[in-house]
N, C-alpha and C. Protein backbone atom coordinates (compact mmCIF):
# COMPACT_ATOMS: atom_id res chain seq x y z
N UNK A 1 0.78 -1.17 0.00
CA UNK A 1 0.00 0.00 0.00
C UNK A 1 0.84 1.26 0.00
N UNK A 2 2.34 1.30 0.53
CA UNK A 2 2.74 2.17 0.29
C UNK A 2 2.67 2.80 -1.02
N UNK A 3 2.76 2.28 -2.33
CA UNK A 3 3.22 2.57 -3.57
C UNK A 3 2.02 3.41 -3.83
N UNK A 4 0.75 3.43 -3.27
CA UNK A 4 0.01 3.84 -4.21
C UNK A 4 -0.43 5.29 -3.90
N UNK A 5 -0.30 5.81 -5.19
CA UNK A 5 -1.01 7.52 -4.66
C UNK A 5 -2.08 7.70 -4.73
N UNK A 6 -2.82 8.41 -3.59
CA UNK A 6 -3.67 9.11 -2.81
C UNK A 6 -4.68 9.54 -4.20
N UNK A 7 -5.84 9.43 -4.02
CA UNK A 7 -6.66 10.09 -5.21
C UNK A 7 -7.09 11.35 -5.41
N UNK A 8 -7.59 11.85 -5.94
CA UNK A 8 -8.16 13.47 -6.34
C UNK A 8 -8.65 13.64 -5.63
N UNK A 9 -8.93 15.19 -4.81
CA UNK A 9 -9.88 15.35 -3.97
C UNK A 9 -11.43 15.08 -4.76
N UNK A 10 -11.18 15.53 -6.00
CA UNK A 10 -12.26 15.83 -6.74
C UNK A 10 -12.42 14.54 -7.56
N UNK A 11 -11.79 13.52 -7.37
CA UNK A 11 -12.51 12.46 -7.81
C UNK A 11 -13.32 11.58 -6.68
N UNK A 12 -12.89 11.78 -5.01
CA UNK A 12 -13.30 11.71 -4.04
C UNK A 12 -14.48 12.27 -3.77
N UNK A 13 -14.44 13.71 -4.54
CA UNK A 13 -15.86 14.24 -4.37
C UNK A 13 -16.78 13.38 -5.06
N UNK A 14 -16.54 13.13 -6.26
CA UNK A 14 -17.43 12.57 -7.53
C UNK A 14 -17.67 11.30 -7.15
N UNK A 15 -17.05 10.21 -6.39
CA UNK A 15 -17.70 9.04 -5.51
C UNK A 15 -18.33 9.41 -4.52
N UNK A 16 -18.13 10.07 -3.25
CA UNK A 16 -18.71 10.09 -2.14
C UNK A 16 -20.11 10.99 -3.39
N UNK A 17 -20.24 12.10 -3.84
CA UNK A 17 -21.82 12.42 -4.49
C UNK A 17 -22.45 10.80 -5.30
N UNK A 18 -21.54 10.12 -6.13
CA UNK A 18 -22.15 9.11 -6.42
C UNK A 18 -23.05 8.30 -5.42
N UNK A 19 -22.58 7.83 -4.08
CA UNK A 19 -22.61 7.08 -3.71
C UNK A 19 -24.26 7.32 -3.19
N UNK A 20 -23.71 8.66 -2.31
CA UNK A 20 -24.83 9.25 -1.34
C UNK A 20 -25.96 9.78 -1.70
N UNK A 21 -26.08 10.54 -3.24
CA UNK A 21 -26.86 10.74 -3.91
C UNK A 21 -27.24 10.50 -5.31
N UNK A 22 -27.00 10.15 -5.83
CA UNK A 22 -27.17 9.47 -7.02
C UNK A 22 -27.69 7.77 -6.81
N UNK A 23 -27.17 7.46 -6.05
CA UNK A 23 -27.35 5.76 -6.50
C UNK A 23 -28.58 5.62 -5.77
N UNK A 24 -29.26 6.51 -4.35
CA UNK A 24 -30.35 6.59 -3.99
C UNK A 24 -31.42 6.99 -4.60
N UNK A 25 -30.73 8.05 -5.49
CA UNK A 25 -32.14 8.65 -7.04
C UNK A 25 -32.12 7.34 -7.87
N UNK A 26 -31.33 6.60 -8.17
CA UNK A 26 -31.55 5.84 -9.03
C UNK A 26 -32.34 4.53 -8.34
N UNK A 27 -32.45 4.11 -7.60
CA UNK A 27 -32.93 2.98 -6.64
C UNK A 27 -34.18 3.67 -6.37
N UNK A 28 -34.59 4.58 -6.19
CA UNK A 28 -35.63 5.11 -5.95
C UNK A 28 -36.50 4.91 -7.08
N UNK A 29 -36.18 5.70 -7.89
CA UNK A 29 -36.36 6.05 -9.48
C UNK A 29 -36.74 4.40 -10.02
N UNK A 30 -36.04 3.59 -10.09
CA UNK A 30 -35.95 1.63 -10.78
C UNK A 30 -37.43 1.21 -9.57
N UNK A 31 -37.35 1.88 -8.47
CA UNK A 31 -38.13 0.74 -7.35
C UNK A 31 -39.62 1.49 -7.85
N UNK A 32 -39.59 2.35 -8.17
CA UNK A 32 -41.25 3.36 -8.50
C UNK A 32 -41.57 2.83 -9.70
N UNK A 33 -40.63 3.01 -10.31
CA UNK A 33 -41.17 2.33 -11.72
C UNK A 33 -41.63 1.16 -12.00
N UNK A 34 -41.09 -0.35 -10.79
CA UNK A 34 -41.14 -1.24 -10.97
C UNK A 34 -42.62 -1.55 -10.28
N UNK A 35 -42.79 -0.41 -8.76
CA UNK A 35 -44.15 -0.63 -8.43
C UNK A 35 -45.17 0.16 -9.08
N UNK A 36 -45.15 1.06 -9.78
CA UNK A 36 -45.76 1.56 -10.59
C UNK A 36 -46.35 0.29 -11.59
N UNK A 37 -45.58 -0.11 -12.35
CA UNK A 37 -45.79 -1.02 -13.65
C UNK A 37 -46.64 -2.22 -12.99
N UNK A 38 -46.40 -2.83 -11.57
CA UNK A 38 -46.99 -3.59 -10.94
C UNK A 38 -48.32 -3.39 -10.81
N UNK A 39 -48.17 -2.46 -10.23
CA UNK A 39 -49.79 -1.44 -10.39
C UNK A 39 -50.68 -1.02 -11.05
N UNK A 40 -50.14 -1.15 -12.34
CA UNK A 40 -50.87 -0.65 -13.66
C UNK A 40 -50.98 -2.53 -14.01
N UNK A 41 -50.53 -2.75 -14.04
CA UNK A 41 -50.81 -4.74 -14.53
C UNK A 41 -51.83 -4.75 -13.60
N UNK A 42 -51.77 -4.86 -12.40
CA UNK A 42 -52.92 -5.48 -11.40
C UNK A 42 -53.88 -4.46 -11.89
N UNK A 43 -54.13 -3.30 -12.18
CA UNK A 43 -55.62 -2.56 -12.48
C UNK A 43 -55.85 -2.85 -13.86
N UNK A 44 -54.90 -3.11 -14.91
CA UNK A 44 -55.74 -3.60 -15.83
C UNK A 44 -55.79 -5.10 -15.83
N UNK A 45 -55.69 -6.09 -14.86
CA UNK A 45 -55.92 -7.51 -14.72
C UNK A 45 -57.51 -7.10 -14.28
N UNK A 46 -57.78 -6.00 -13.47
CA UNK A 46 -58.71 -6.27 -12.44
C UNK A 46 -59.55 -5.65 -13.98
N UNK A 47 -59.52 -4.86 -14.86
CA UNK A 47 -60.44 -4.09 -15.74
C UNK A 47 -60.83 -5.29 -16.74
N UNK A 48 -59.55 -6.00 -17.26
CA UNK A 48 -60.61 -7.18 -18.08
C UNK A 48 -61.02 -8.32 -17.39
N UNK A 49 -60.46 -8.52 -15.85
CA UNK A 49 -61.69 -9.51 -15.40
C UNK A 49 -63.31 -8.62 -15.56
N UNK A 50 -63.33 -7.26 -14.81
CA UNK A 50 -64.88 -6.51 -14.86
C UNK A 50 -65.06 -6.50 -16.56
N UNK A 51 -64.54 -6.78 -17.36
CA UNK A 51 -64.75 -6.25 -18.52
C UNK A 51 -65.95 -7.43 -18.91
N UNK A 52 -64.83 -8.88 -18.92
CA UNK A 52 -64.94 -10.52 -18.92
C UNK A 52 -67.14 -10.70 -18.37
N UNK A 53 -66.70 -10.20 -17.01
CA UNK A 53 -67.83 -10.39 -16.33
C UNK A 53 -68.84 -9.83 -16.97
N UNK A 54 -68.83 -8.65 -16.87
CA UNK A 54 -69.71 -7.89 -17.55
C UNK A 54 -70.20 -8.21 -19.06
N UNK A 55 -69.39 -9.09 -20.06
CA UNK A 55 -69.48 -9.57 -21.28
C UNK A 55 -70.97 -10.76 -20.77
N UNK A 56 -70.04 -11.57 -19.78
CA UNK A 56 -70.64 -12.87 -19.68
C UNK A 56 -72.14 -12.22 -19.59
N UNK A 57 -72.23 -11.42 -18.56
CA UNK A 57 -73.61 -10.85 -17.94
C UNK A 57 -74.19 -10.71 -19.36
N UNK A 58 -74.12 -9.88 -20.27
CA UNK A 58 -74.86 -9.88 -21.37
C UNK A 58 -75.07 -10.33 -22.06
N UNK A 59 -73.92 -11.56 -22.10
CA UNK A 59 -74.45 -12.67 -22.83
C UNK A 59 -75.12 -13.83 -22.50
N UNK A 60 -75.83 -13.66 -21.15
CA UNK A 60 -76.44 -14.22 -20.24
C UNK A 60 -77.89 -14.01 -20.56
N UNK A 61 -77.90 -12.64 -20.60
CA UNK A 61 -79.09 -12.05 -21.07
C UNK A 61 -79.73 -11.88 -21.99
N UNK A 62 -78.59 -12.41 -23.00
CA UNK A 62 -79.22 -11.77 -24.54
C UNK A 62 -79.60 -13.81 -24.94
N UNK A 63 -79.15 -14.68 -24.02
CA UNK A 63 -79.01 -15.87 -24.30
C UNK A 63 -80.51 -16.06 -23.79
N UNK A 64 -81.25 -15.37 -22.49
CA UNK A 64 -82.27 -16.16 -22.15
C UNK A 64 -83.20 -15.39 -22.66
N UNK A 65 -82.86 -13.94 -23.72
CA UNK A 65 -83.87 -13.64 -24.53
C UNK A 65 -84.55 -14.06 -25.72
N UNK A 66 -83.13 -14.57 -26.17
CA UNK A 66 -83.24 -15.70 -27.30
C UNK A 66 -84.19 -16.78 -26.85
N UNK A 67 -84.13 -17.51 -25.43
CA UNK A 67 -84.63 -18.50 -24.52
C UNK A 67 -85.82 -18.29 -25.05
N UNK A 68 -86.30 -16.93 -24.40
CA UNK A 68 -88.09 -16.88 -24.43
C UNK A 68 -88.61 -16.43 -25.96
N UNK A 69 -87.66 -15.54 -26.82
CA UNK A 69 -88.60 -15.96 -27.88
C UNK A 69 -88.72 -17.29 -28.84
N UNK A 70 -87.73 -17.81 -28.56
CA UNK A 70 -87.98 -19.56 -29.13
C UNK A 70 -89.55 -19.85 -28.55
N UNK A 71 -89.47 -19.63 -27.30
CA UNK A 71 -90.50 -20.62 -26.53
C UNK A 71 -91.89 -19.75 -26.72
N UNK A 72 -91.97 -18.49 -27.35
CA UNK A 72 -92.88 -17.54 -27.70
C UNK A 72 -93.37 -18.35 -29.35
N UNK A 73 -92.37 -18.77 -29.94
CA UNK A 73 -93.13 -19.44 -31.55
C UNK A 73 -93.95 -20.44 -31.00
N UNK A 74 -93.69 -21.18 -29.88
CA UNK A 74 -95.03 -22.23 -29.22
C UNK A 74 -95.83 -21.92 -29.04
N UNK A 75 -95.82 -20.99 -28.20
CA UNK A 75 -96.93 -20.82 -27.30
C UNK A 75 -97.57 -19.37 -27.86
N UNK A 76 -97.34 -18.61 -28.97
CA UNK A 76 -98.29 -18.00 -29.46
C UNK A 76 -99.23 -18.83 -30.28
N UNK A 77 -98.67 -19.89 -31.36
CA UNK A 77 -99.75 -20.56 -31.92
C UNK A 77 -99.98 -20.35 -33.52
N UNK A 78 -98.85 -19.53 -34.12
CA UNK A 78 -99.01 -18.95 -35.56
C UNK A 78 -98.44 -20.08 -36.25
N UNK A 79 -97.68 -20.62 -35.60
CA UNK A 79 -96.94 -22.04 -36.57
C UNK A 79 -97.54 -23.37 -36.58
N UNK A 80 -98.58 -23.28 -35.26
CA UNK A 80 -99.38 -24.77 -35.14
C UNK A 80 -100.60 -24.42 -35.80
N UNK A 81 -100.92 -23.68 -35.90
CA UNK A 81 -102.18 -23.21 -36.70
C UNK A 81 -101.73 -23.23 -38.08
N UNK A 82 -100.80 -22.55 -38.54
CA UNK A 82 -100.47 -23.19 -40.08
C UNK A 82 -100.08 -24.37 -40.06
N UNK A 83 -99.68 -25.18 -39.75
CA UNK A 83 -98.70 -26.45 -39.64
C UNK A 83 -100.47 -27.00 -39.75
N UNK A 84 -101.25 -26.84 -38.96
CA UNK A 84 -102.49 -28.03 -38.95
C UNK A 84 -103.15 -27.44 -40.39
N UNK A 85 -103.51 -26.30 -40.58
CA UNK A 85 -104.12 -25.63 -41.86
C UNK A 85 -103.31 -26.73 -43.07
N UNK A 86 -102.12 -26.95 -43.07
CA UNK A 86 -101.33 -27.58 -44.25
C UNK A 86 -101.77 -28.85 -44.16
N UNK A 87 -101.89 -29.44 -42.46
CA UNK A 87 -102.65 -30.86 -43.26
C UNK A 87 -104.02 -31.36 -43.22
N UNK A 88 -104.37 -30.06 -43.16
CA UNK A 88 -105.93 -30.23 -43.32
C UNK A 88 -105.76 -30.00 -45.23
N UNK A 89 -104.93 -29.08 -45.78
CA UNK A 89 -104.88 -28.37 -47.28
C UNK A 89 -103.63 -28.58 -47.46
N UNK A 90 -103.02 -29.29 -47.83
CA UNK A 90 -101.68 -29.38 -48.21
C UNK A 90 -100.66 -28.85 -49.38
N UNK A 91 -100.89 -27.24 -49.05
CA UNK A 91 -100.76 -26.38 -50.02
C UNK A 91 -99.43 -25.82 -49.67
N UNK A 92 -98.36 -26.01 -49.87
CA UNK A 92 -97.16 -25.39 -49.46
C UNK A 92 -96.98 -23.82 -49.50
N UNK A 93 -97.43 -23.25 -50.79
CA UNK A 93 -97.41 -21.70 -50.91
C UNK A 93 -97.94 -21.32 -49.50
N UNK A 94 -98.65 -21.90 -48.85
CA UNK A 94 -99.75 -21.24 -47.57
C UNK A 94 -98.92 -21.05 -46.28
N UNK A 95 -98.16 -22.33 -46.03
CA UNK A 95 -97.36 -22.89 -45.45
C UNK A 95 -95.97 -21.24 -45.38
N UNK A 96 -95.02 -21.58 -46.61
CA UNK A 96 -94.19 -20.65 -46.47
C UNK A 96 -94.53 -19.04 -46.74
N UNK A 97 -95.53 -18.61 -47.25
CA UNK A 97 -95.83 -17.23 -46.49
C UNK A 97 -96.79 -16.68 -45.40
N UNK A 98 -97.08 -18.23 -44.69
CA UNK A 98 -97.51 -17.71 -43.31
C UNK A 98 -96.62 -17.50 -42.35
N UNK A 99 -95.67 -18.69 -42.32
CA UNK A 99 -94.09 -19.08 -41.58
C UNK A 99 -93.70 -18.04 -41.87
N UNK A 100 -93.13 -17.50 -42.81
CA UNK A 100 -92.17 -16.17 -43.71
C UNK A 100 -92.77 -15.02 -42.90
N UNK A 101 -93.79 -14.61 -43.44
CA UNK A 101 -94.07 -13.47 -42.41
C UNK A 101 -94.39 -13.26 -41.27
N UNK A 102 -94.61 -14.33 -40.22
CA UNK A 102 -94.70 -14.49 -38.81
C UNK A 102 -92.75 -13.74 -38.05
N UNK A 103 -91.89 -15.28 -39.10
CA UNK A 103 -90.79 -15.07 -38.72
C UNK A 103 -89.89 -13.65 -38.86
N UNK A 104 -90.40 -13.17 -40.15
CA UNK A 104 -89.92 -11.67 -40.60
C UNK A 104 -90.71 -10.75 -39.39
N UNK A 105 -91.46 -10.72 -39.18
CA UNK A 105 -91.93 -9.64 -38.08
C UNK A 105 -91.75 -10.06 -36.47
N UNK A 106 -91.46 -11.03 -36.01
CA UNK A 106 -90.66 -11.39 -35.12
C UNK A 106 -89.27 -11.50 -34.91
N UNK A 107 -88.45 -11.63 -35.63
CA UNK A 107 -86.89 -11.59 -35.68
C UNK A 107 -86.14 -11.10 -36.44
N UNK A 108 -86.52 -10.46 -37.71
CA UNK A 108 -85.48 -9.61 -38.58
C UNK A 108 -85.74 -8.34 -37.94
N UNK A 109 -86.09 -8.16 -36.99
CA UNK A 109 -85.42 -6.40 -36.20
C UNK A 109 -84.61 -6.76 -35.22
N UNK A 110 -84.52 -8.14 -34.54
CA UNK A 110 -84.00 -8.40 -33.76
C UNK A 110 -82.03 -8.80 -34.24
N UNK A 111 -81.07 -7.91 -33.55
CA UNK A 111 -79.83 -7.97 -33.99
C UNK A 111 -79.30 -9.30 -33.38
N UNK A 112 -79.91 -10.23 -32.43
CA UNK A 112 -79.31 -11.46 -32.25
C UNK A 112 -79.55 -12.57 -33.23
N UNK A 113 -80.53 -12.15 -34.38
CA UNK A 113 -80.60 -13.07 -35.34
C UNK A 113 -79.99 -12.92 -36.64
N UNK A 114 -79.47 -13.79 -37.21
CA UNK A 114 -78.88 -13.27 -38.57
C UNK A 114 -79.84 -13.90 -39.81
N UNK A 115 -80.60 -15.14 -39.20
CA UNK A 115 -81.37 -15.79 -40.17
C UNK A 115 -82.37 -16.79 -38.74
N UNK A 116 -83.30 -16.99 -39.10
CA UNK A 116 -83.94 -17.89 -38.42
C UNK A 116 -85.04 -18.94 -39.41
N UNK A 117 -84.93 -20.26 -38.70
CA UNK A 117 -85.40 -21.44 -39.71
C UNK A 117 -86.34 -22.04 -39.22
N UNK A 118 -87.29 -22.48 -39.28
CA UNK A 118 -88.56 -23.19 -38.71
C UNK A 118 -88.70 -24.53 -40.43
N UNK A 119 -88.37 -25.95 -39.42
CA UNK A 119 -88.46 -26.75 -40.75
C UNK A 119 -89.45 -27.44 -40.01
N UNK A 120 -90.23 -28.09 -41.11
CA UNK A 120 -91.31 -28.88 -41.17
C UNK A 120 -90.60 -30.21 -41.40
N UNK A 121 -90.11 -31.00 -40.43
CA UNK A 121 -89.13 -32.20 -41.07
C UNK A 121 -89.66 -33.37 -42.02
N UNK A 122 -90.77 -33.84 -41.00
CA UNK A 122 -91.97 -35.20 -42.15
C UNK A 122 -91.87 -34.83 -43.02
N UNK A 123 -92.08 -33.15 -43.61
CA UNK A 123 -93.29 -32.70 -44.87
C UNK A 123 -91.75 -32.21 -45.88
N UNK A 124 -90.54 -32.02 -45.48
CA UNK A 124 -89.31 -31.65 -45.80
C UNK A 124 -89.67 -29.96 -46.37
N UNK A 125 -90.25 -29.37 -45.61
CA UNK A 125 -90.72 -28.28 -45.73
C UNK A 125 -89.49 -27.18 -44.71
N UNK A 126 -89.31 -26.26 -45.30
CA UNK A 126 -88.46 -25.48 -44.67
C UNK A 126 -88.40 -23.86 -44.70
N UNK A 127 -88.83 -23.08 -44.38
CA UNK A 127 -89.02 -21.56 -44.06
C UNK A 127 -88.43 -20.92 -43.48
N UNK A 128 -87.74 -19.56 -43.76
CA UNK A 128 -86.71 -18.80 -42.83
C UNK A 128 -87.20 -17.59 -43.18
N UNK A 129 -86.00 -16.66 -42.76
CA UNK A 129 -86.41 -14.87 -42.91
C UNK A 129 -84.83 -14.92 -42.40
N UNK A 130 -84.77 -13.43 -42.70
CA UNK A 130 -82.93 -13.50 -42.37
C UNK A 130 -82.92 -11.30 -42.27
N UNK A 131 -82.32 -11.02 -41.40
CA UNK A 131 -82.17 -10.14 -41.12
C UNK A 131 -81.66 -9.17 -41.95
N UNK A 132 -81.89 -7.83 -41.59
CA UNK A 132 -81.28 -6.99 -43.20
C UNK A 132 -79.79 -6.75 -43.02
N UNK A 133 -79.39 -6.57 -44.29
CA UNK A 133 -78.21 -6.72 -44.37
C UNK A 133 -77.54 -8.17 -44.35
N UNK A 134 -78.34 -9.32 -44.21
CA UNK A 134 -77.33 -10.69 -44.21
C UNK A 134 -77.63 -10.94 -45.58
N UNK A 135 -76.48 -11.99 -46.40
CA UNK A 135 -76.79 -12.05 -47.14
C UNK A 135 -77.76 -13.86 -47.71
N UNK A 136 -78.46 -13.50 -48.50
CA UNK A 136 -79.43 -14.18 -48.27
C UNK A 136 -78.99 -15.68 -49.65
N UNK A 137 -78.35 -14.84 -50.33
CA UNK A 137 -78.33 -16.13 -52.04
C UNK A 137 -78.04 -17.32 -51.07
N UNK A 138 -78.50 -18.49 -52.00
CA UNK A 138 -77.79 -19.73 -51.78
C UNK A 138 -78.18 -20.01 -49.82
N UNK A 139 -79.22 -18.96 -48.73
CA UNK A 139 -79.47 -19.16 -47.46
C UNK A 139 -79.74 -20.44 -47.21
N UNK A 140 -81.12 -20.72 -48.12
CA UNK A 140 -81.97 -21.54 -47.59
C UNK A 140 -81.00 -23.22 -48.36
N UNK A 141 -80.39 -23.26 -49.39
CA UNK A 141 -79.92 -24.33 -49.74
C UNK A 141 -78.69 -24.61 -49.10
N UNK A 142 -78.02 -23.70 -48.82
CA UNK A 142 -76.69 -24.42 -47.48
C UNK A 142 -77.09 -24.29 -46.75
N UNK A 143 -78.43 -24.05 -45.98
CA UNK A 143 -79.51 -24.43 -44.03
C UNK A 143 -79.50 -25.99 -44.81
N UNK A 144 -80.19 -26.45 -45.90
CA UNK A 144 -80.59 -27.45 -46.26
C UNK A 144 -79.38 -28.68 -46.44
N UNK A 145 -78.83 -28.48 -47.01
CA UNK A 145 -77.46 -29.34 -47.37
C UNK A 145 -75.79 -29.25 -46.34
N UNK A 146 -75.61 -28.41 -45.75
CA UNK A 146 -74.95 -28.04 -44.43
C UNK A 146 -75.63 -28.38 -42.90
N UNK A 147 -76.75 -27.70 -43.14
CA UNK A 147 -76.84 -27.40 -41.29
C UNK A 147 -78.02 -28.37 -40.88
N UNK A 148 -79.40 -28.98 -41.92
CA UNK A 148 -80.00 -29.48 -41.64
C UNK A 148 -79.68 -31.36 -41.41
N UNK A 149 -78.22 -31.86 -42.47
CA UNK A 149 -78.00 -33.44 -41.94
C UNK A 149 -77.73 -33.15 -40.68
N UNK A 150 -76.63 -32.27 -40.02
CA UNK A 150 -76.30 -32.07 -38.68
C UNK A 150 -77.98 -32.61 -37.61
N UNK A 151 -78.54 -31.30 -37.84
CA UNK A 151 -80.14 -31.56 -37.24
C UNK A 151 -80.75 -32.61 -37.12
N UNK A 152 -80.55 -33.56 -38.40
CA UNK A 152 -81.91 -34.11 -38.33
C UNK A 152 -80.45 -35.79 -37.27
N UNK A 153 -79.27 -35.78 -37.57
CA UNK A 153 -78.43 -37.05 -36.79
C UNK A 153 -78.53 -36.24 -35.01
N UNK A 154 -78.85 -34.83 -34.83
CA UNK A 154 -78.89 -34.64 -33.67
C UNK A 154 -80.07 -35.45 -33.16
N UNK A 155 -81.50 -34.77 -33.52
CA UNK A 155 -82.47 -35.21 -33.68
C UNK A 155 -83.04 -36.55 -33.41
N UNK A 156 -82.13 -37.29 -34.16
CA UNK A 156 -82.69 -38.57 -34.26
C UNK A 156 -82.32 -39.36 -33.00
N UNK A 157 -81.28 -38.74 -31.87
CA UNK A 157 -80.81 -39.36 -30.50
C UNK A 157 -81.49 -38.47 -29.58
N UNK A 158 -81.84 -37.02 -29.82
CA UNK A 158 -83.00 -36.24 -28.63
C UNK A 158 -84.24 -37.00 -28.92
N UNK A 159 -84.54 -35.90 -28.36
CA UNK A 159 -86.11 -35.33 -28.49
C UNK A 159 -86.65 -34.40 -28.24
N UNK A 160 -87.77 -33.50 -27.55
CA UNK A 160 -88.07 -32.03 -27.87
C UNK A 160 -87.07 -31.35 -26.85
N UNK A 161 -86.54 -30.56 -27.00
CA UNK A 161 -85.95 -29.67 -25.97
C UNK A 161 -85.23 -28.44 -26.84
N UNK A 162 -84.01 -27.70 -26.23
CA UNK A 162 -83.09 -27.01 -27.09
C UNK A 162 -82.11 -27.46 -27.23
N UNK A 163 -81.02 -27.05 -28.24
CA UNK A 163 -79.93 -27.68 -28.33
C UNK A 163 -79.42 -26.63 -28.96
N UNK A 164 -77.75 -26.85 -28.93
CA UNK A 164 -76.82 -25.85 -29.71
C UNK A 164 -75.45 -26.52 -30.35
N UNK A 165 -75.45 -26.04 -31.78
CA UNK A 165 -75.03 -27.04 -32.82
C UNK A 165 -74.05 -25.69 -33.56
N UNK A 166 -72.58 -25.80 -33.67
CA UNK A 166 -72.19 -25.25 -34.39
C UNK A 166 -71.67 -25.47 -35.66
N UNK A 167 -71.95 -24.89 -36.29
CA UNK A 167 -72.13 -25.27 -38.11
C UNK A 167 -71.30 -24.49 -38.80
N UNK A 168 -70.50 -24.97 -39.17
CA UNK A 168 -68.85 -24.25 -39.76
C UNK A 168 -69.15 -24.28 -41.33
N UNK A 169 -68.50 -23.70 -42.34
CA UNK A 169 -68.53 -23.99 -43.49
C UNK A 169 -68.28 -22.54 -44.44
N UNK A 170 -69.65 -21.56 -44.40
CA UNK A 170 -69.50 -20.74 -44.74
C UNK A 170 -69.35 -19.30 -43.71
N UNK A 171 -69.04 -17.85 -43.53
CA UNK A 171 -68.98 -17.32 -42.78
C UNK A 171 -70.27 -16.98 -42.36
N UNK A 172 -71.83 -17.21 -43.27
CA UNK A 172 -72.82 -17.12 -42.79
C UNK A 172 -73.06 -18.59 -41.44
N UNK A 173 -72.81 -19.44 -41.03
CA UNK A 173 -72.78 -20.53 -40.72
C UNK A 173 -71.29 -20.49 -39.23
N UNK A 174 -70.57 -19.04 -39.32
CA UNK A 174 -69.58 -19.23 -38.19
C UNK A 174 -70.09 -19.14 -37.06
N UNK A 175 -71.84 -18.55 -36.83
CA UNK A 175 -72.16 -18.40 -35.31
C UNK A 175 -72.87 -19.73 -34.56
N UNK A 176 -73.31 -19.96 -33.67
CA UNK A 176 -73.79 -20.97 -33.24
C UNK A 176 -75.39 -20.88 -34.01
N UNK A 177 -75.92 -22.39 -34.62
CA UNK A 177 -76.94 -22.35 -34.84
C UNK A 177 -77.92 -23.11 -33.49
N UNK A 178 -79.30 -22.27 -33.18
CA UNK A 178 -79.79 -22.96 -32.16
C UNK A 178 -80.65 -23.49 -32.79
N UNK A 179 -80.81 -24.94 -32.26
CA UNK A 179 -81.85 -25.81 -32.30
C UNK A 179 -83.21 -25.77 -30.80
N UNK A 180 -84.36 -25.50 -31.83
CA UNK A 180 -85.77 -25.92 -30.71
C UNK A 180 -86.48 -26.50 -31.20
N UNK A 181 -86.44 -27.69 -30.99
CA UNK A 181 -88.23 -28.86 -31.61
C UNK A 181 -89.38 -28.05 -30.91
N UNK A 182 -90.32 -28.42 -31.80
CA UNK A 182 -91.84 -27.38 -31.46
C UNK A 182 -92.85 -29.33 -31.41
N UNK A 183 -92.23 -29.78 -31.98
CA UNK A 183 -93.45 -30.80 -32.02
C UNK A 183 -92.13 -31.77 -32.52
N UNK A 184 -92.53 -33.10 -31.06
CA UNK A 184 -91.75 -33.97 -31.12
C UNK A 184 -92.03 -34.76 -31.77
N UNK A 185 -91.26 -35.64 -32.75
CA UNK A 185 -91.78 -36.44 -33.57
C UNK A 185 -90.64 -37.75 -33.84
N UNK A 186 -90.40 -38.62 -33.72
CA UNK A 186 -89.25 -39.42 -34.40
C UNK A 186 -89.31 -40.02 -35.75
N UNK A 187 -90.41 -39.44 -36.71
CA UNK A 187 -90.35 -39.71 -38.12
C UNK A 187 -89.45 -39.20 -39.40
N UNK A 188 -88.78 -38.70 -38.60
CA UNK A 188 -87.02 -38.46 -39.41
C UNK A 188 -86.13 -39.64 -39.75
């Protein structure tokens, strides 16, 4: 230790300020930031769980609205009253613009529907309406050749209740299609 010379006052200064003030701004400065960033993660963890919830909630709601107007084509009586009219007169024209315009004034204002189908399975009779703006070419023959084999192999292991069947193929066909039997039958 003899050999070695003594350092700058002024490089002495420039450590002892490092030490005492600086490296405490900086530790300060790294530790805020780090609980900061912590803090901002946990409030937006906590914003898309409320976000999550709040989704589910409405889709809770918009699910058991769907619920009751399914169960509203029963129990008003516009489809069993045509459905018996057809086999009392077995006139199909009668059939699809009674169905057609029941379904058009019940669900094409409604934005949870994009198309809705009421089939006559025995009679291979099939009627829809489809909301504005969807597009409609080629609707009723890919419901028929796509979504209805699905139906009728569901079908043939139920019996009346609801069900939910997703039907892939075209982008009209990416949302879930719901199934409701109105009149149980196993003649499929």
């Amino acid at each position: 230790m003899r050999g070695r010379k003594p350092g700058s006052l002024r490089t002495g200064l420039a450590l002892a300020a490092l030490v005492c003030w600086l490296l405490p701004i900086l530790i300060i400065t790294v530790s805020a930031g780090v609980m900061l960033n912590a803090g901002y993660n946990e409030s937006l963890r906590r914003s898309v769980d409320a976000d999550a919830l709040a989704a589910m909630g409405q889709a809770e709601l918009r699910l058991e609205a769907v619920i009751e107007d399914s169960k509203a084509v029963s129990y008003d009586g516009v489809i069993r009253r045509t459905y018996r009219g057809y086999q009392l007169n077995p006139v199909r024209f009668f059939v699809y613009r009674d169905v057609t315009e029941y379904l058009a004034q019940e669900f094409t204002r409604n934005s949870s529907y994009r198309a809705v189908f009421i089939s006559f399975l025995a009679e291979d009779l099939h009627t829809y309406a489809a909301a504005p703006g969807t597009a409609k070419q080629n609707l009723l023959r890919h419901y028929t050749t796509e979504v209805l084999p699905a139906v009728r192999e569901l079908l043939a292991q139920q019996d009346t209740g609801i069900y939910f069947l997703s039907a892939a193929g075209s982008c009209i066909w990416c949302a879930i299609c719901w199934i409701r039997t109105l009149n149980p039958t196993r003649r499929w």
